[in-house]
C-alpha atoms as a PDB file:
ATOM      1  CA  UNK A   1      -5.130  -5.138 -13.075  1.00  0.00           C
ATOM      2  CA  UNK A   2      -5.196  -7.774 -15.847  1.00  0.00           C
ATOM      3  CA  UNK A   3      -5.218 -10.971 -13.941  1.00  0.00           C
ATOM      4  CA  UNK A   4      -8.129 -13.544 -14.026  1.00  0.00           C
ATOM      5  CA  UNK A   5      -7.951 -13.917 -10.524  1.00  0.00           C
ATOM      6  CA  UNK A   6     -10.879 -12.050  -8.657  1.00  0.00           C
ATOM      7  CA  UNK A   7      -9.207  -8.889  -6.649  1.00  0.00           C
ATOM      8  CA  UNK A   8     -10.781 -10.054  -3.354  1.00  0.00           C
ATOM      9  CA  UNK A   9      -8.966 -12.813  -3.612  1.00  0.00           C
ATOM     10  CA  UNK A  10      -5.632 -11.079  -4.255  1.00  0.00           C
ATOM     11  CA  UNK A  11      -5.881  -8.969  -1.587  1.00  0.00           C
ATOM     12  CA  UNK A  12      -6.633 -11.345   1.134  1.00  0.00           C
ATOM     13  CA  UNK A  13      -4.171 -13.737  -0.282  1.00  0.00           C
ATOM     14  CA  UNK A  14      -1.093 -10.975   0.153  1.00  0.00           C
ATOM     15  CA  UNK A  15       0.573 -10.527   3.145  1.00  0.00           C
ATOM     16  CA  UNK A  16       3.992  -8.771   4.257  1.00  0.00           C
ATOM     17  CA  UNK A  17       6.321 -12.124   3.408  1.00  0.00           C
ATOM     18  CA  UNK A  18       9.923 -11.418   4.641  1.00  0.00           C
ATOM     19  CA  UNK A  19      10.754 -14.809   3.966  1.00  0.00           C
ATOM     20  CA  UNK A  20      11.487 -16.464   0.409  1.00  0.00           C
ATOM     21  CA  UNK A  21      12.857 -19.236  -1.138  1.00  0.00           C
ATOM     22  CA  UNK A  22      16.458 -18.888  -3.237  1.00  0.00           C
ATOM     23  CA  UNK A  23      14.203 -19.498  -6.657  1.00  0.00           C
ATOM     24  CA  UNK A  24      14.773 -16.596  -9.152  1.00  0.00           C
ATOM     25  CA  UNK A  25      11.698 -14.834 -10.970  1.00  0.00           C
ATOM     26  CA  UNK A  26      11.347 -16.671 -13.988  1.00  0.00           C
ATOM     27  CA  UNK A  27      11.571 -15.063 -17.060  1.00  0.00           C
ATOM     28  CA  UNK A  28       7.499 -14.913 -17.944  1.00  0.00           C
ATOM     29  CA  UNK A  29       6.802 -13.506 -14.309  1.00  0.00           C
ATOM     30  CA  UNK A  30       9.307 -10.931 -14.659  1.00  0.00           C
ATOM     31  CA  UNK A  31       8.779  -9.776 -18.062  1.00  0.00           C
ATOM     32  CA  UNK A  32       4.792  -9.519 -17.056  1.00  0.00           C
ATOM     33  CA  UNK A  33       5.628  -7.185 -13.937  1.00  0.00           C
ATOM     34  CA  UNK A  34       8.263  -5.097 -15.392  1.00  0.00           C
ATOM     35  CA  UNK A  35       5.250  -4.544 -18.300  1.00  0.00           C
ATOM     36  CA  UNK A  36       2.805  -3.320 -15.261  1.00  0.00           C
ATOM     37  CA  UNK A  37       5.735  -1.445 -13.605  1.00  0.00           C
ATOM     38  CA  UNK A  38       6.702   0.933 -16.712  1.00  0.00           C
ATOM     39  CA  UNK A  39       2.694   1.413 -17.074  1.00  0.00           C
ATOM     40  CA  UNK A  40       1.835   2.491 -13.503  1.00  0.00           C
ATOM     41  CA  UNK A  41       3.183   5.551 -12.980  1.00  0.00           C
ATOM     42  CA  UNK A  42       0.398   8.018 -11.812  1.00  0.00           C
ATOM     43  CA  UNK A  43      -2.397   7.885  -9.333  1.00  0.00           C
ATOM     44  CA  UNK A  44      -5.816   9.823  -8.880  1.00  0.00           C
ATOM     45  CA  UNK A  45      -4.211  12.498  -7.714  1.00  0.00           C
ATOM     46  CA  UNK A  46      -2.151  12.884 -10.670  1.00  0.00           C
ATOM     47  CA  UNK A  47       1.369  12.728  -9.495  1.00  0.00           C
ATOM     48  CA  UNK A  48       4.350  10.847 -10.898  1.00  0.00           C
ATOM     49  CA  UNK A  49       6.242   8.260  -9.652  1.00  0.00           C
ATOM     50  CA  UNK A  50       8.619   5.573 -11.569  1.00  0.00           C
ATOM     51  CA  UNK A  51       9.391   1.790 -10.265  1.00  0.00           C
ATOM     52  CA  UNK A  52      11.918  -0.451 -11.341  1.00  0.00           C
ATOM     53  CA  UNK A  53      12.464  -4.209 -10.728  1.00  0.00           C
ATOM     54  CA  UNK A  54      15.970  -5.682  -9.812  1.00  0.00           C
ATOM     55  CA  UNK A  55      16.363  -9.473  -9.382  1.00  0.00           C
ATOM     56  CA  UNK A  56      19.341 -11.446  -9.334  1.00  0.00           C
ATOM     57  CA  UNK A  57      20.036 -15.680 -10.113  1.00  0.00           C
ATOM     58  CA  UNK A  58      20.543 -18.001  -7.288  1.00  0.00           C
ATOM     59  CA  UNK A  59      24.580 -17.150  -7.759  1.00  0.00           C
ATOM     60  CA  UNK A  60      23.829 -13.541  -7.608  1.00  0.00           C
ATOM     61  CA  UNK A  61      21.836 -13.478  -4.309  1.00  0.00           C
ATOM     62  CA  UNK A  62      24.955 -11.725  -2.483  1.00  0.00           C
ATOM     63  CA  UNK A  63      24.281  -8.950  -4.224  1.00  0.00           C
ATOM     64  CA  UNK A  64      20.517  -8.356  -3.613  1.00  0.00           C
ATOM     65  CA  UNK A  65      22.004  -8.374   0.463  1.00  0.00           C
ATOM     66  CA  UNK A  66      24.151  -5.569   0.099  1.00  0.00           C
ATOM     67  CA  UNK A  67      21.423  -3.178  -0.325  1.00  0.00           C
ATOM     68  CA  UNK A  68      20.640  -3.561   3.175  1.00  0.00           C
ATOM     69  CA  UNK A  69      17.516  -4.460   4.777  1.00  0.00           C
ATOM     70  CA  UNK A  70      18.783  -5.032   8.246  1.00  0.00           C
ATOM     71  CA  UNK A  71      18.122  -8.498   8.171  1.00  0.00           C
ATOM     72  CA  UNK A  72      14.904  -8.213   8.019  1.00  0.00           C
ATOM     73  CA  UNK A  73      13.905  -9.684   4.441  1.00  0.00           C
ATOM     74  CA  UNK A  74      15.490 -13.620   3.835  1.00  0.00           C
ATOM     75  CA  UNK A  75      16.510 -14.715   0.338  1.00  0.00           C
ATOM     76  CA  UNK A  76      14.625 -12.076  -2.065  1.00  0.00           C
ATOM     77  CA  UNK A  77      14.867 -12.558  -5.759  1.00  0.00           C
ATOM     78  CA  UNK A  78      14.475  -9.205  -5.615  1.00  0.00           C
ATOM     79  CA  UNK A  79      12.925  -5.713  -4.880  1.00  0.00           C
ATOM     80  CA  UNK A  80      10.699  -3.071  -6.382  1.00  0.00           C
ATOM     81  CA  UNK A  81      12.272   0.353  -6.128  1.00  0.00           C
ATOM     82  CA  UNK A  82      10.034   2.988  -6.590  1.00  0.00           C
ATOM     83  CA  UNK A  83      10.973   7.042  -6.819  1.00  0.00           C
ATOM     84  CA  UNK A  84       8.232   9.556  -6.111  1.00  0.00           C
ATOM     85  CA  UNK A  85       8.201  12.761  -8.178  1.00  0.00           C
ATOM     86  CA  UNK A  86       8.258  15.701  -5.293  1.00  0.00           C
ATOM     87  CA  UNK A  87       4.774  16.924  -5.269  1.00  0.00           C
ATOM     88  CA  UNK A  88       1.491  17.923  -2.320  1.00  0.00           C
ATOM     89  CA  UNK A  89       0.018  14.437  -2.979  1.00  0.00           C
ATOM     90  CA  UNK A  90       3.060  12.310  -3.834  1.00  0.00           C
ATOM     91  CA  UNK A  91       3.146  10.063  -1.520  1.00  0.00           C
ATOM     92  CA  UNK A  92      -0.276   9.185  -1.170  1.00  0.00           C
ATOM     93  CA  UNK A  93      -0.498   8.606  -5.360  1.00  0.00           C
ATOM     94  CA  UNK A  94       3.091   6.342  -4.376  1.00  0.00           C
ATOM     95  CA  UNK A  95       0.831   4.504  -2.222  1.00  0.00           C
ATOM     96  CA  UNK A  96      -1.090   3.783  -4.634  1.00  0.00           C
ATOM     97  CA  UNK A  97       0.936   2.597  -7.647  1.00  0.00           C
ATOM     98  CA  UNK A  98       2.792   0.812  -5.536  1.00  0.00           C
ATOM     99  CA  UNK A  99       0.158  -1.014  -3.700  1.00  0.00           C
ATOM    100  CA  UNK A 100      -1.000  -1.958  -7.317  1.00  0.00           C
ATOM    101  CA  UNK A 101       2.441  -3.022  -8.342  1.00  0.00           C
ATOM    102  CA  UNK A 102       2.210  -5.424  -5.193  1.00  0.00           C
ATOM    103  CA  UNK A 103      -1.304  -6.646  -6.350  1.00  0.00           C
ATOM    104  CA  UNK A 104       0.118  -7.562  -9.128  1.00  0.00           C
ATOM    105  CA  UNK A 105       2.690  -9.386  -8.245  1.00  0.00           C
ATOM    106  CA  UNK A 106       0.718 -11.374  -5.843  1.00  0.00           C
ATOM    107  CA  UNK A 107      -1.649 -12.553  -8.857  1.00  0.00           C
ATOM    108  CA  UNK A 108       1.295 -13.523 -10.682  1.00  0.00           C
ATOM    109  CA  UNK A 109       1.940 -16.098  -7.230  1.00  0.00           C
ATOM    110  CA  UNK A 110       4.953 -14.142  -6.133  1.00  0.00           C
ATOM    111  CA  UNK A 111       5.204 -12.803  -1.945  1.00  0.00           C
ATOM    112  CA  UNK A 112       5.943  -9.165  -1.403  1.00  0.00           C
ATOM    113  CA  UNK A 113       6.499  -7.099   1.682  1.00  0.00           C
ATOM    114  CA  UNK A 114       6.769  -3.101   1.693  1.00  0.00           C
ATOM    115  CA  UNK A 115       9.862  -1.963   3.391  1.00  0.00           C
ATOM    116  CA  UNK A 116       9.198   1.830   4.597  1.00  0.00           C
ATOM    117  CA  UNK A 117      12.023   1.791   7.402  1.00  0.00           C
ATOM    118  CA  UNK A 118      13.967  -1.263   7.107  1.00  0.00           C
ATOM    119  CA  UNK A 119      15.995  -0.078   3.981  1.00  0.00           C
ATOM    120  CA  UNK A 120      19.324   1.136   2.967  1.00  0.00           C
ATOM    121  CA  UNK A 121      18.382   4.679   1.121  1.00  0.00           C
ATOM    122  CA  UNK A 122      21.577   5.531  -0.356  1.00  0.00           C
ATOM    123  CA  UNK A 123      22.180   1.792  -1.767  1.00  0.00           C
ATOM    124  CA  UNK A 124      18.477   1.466  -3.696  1.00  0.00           C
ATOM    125  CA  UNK A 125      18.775   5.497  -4.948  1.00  0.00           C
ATOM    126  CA  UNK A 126      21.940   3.838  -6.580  1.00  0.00           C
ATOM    127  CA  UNK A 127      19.780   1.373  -8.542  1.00  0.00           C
ATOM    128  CA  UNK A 128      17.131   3.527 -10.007  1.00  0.00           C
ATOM    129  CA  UNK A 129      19.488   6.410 -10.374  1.00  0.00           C
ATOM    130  CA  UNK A 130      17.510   9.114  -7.850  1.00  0.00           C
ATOM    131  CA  UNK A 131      17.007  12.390  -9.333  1.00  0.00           C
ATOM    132  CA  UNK A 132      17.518  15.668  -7.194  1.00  0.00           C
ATOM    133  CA  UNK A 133      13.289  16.530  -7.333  1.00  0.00           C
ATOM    134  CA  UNK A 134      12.517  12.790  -6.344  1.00  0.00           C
ATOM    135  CA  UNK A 135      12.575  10.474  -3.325  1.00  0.00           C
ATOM    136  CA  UNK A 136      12.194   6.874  -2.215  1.00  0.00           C
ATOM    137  CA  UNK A 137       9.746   6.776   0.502  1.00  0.00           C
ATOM    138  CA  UNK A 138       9.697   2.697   0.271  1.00  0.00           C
ATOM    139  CA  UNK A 139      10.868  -0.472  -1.459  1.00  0.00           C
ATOM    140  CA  UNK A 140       9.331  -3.576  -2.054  1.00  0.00           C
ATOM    141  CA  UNK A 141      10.891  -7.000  -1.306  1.00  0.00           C
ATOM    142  CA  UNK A 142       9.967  -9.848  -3.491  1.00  0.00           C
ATOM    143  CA  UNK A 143      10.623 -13.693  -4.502  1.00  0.00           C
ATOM    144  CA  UNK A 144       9.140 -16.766  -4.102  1.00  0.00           C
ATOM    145  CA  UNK A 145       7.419 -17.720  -0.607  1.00  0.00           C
ATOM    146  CA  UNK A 146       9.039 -19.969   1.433  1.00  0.00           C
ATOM    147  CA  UNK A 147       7.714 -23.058   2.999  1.00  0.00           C
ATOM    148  CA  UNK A 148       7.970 -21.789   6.463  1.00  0.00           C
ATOM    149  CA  UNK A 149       8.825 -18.266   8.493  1.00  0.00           C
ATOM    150  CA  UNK A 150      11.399 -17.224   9.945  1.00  0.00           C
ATOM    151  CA  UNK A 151      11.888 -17.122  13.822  1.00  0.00           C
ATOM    152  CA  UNK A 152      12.615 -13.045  12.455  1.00  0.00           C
ATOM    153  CA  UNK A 153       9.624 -13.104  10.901  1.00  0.00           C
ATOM    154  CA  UNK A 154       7.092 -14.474  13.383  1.00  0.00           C
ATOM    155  CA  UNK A 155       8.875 -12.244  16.121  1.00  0.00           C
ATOM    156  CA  UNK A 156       7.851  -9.375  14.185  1.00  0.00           C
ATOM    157  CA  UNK A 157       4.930 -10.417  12.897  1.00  0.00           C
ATOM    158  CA  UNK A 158       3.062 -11.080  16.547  1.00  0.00           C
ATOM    159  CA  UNK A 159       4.857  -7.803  17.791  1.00  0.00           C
ATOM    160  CA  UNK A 160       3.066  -5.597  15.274  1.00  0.00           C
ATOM    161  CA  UNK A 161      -0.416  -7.697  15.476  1.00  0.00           C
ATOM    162  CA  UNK A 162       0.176  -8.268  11.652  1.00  0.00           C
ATOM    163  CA  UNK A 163      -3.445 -10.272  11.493  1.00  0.00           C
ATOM    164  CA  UNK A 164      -5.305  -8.156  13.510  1.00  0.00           C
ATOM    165  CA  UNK A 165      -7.312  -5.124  12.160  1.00  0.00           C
ATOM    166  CA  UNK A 166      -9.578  -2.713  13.851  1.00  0.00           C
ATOM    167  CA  UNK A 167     -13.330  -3.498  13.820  1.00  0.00           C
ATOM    168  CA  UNK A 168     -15.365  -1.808  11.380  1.00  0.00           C
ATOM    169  CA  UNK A 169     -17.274   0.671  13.767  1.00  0.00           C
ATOM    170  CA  UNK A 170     -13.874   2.194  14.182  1.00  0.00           C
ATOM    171  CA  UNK A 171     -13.406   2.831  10.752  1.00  0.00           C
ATOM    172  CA  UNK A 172     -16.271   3.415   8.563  1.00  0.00           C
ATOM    173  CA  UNK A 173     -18.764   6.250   9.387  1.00  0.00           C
ATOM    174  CA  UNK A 174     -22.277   7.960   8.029  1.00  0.00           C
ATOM    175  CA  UNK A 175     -22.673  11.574   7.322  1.00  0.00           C
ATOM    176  CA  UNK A 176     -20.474  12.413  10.421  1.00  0.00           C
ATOM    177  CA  UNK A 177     -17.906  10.556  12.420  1.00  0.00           C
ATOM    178  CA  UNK A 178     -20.526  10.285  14.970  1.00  0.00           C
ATOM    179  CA  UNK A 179     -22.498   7.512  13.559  1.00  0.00           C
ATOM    180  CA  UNK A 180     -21.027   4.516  12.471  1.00  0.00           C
ATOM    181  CA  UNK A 181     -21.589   3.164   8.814  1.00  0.00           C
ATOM    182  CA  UNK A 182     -23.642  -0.213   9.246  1.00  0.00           C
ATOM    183  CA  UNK A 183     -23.201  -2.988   6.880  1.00  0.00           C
ATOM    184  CA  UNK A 184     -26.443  -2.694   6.005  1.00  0.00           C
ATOM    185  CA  UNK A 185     -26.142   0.902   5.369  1.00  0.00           C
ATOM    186  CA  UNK A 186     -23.373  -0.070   3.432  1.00  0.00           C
ATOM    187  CA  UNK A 187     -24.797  -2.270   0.947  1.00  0.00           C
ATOM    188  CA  UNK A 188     -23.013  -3.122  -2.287  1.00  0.00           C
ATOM    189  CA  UNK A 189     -20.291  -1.056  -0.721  1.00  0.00           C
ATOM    190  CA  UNK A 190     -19.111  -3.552   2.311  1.00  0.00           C
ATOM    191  CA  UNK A 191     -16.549  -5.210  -0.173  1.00  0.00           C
ATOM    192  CA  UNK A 192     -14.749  -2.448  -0.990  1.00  0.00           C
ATOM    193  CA  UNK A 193     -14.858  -0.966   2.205  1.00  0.00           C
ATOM    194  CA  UNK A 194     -13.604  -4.315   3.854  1.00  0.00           C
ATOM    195  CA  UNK A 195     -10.898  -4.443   1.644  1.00  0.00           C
ATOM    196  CA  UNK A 196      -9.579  -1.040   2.667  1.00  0.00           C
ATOM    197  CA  UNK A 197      -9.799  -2.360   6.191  1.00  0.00           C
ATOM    198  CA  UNK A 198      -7.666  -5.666   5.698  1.00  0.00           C
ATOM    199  CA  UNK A 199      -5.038  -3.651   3.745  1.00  0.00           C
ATOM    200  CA  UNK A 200      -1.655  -3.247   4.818  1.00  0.00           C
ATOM    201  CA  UNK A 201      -0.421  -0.053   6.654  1.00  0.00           C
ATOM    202  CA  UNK A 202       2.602   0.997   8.099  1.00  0.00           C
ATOM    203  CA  UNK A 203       3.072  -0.083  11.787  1.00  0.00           C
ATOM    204  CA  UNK A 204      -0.404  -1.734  10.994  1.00  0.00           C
ATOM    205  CA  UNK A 205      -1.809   1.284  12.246  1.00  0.00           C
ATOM    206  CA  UNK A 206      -4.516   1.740   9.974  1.00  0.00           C
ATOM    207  CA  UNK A 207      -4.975   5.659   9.659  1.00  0.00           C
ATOM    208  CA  UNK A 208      -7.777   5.375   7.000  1.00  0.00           C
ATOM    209  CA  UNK A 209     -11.149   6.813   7.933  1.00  0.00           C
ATOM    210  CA  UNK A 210     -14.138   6.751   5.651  1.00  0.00           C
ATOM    211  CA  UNK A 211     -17.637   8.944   5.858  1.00  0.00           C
ATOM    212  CA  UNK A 212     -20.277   7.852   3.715  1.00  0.00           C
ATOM    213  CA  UNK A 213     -22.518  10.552   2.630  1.00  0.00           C
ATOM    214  CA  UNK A 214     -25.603   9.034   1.848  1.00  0.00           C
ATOM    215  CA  UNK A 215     -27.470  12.294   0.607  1.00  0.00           C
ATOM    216  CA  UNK A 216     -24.924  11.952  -2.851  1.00  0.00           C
ATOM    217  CA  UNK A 217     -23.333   8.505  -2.195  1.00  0.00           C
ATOM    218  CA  UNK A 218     -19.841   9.917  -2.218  1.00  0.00           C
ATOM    219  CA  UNK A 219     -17.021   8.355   0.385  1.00  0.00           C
ATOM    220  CA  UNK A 220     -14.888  10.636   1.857  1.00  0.00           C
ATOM    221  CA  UNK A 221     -11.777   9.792   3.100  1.00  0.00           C
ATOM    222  CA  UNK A 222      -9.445  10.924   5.849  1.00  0.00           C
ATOM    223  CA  UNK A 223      -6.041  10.213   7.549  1.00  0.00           C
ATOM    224  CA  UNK A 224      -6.842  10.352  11.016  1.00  0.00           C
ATOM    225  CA  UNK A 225      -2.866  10.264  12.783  1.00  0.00           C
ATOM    226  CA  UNK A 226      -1.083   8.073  15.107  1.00  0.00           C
ATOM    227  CA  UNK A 227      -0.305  10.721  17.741  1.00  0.00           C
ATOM    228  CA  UNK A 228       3.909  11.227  17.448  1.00  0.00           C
ATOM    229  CA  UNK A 229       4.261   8.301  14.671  1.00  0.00           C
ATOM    230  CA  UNK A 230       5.457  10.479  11.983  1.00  0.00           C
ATOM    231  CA  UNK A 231       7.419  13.026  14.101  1.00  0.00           C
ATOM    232  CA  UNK A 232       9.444  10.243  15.900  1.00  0.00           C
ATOM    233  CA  UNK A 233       9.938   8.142  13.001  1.00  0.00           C
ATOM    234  CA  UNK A 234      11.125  11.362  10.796  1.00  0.00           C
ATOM    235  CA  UNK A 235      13.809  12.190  13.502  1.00  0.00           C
ATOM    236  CA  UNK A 236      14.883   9.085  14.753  1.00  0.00           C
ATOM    237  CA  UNK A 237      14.898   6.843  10.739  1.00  0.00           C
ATOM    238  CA  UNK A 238      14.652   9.983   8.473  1.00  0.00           C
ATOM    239  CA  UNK A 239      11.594   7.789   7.055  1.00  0.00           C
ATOM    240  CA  UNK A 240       8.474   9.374   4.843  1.00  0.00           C
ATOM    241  CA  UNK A 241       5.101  10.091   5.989  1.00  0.00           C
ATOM    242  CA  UNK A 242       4.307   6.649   5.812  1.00  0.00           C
ATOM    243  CA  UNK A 243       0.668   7.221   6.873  1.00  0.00           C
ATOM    244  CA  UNK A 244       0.166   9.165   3.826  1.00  0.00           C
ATOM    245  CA  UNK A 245       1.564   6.453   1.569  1.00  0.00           C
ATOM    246  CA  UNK A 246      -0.801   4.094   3.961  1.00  0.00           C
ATOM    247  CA  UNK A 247      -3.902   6.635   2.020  1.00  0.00           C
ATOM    248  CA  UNK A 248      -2.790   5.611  -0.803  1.00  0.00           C
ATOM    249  CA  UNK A 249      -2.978   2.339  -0.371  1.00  0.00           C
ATOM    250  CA  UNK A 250      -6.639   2.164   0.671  1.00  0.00           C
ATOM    251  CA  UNK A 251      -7.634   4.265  -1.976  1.00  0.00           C
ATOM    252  CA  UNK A 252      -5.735   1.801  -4.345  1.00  0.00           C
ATOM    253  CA  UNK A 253      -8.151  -1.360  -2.517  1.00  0.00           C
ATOM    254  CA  UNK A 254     -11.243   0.675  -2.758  1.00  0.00           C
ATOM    255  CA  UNK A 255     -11.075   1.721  -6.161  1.00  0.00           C
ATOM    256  CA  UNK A 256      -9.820  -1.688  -8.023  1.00  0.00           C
ATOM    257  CA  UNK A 257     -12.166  -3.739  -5.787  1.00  0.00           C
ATOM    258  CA  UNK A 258     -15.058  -1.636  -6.965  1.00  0.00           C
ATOM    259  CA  UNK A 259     -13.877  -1.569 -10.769  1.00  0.00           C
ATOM    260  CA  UNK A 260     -13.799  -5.388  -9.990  1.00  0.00           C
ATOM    261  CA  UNK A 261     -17.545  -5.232  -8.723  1.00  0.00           C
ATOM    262  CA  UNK A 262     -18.459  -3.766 -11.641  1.00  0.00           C
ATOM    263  CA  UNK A 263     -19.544  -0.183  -9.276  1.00  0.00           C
ATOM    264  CA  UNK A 264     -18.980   2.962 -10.891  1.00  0.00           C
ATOM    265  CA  UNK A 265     -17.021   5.915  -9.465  1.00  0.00           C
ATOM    266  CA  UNK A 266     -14.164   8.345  -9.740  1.00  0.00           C
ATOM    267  CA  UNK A 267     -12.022  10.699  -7.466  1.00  0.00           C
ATOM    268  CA  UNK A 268     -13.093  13.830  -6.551  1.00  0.00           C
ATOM    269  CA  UNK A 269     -10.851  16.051  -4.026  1.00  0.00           C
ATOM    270  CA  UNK A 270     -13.546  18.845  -2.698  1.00  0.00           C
ATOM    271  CA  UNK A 271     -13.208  18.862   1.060  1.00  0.00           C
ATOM    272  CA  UNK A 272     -16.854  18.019   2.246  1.00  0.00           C
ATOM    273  CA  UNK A 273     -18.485  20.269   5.439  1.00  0.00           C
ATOM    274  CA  UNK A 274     -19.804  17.182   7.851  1.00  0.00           C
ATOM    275  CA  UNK A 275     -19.358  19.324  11.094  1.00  0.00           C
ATOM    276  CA  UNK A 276     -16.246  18.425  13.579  1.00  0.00           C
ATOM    277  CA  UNK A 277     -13.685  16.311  12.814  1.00  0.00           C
ATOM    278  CA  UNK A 278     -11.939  14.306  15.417  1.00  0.00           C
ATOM    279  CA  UNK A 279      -8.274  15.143  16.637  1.00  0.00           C
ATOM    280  CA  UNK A 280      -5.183  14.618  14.329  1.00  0.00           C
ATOM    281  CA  UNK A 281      -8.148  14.099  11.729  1.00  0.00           C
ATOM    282  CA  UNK A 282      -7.849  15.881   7.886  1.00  0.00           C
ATOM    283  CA  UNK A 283      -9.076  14.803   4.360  1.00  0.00           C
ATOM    284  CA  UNK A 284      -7.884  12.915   1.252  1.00  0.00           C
ATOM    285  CA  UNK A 285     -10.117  12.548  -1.337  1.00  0.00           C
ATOM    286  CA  UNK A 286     -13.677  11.741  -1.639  1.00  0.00           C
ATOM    287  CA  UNK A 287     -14.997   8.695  -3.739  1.00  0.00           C
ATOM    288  CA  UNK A 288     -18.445   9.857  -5.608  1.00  0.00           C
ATOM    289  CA  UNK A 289     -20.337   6.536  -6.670  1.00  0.00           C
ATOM    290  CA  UNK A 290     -22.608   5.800  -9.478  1.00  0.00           C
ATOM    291  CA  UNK A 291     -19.935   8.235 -12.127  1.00  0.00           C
END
C-alpha cells in the first residue's frame, strides 16, 4: 500500500457500493491500479493468483452489463477479475490480494463491492482468459460512487445487516477460546484487531476467530463455519468457499494495519495446541509479533 492516506482510514471508509455514477476511471486512477494489480499476485501463504482491470467509456457501459451481475451492481466503470492458481491455500491468499487490490482502490477515491455469487462465471473467465488449473472464486465491481443508493441496494444492504458486526468478546480470545481477549489485554494490538472485525465477509458472517497467546505474543487465527453456508451455497450457486476467501481478507486488515502501526510481525502456519476448539472451528495461520 503506497497511499498517504492512513490504512484505518481506508478501511473504514470502504464499503460494498453497488451503486456508481456513469463517470469512467480516469486515465491516472487506472494506470495507478492496473500498476498495483500486475504487482499483487501472492499472499502469505504463497499462492498465485492474477487480476485484471476492465473498464469501459460512458458509450461503452452496455458492455460492462453483459457480463451479468443480476442486477445487482448499477453503472460500474468497471470490474476487477481475479483468477486463483488451484492450490490448499488459494483462496484464502485470493482473499487477500484481492482485499488489497480493493484497499487500493478505495485510497485512490474509487467504490468497490466484492461479488462472490452475484456473477456471470463463464462471461468474466472470457475476459481474463481462465486457464484449465485456475478459477474465479469472485469479482470486484468498481466506478465512481454515486450520490445516492439504490432502492436495490438499501434492500440488500438492511437484509444482510451490512453495518452491523459482532462484538468483540465474540471474536477475539486469550490463550483459549474460553477467555475473551480484553482491550486492555490487547494493547497496541486493538487496531489491528478492530480492523479485522469491521472487514467485509461474505454474507457478513464474519468467520474469523483470533487467540492471542500471550506467553509468545503470536495471534492465531481460525475459520470458525457458518453451519450449512458453504454446502448450500456450493450446490445451489456452484460458488467458492467464500469463508475461506473471508480469511484472507482479515489476514490482509491485520497485517497492513500493523505494517501501518509501525508493529512488527510475519506469518507463521504451525497449528498451536490451546486445548478444545469449538464446533465447525479449524486454523489458518498464526501472526507471531515483535519479528
Amino acid at each position: 500500500m503506497t497511499n498517504q492516506t492512513p490504512v484505518t482510514e481506508i478501511i473504514k471508509k470502504r464499503y460494498s457500493c453497488r451503486t456508481y455514477n456513469q463517470t469512467p476511471i480516469d486515465k491516472d486512477q487506472q494506470a495507478s491500479l492496473e500498476g498495483f494489480l500486475s504487482e499483487n499476485s501472492t499472499g502469505p501463504f504463497g499462492e498465485s493468483a492474477r487480476f485484471k482491470l476492465i473498464t469501459a467509456t460512458a458509450e461503452e457501459q452496455n458492455d460492462l452489463k453483459d457480463l451479468g451481475t443480476y442486477g445487482v451492481i448499477k453503472n460500474p466503470a468497471g470490474f476487477i477479475i481475479g483468477a486463483a492458481k488451484d492450490g490448499p491455500s488459494n483462496l484464502e491468499d485470493f482473499g487477500y490480494t484481492m482485499e488489497k487490490s480493493i484497499l487500493f482502490a478505495t485510497g485512490l477515491g474509487l467504490g468497490t463491492c466484492w461479488l462472490g455469487g452475484t456473477f456471470t462465471k463463464s462471461a468474466f473467465a472470457g475476459k481474463i482468459d481462465l486457464q484449465a488449473d485456475e478459477s474465479i472464486p469472485a469479482v470486484t465491481a468498481v466506478g465512481h460512487i454515486a450520490p445516492q443508493k439504490s432502492l436495490l441496494e438499501k434492500t440488500m444492504r438492511w437484509g444482510a445487516g451490512a453495518d452491523s458486526r459482532k462484538p468483540r468478546q465474540m471474536l477475539f480470545f486469550r490463550n483459549t477460546f474460553d477467555q475473551p481477549l480484553t482491550p486492555e489485554a490487547a494493547g497496541e494490538w486493538n487496531i489491528p484487531l478492530e480492523m479485522v472485525r469491521i472487514g467485509p465477509s461474505a454474507s457478513n458472517q464474519q468467520p474469523w476467530r483470533i487467540v492471542r497467546h500471550a506467553e509468545n505474543d503470536t495471534f492465531h487465527f481460525y475459520l470458525q463455519r457458518t453451519q450449512r453456508y458453504q454446502t448450500r451455497n456450493r450446490i445451489l450457486f456452484g460458488m467458492a468457499d467464500l469463508q475461506l476467501v473471508d480469511m484472507g481478507i482479515a489476514m490482509c486488515h491485520f497485517e497492513i494495519t500493523a505494517a501501518d502501526l509501525g508493529l512488527a510481525g510475519e506469518w507463521r502456519f504451525d497449528e498451536p495446541d490451546i486445548g478444545q476448539l469449538p464446533d465447525q472451528t479449524r486454523y489458518v495461520a498464526s501472526w507471531e509479533a515483535g519479528i
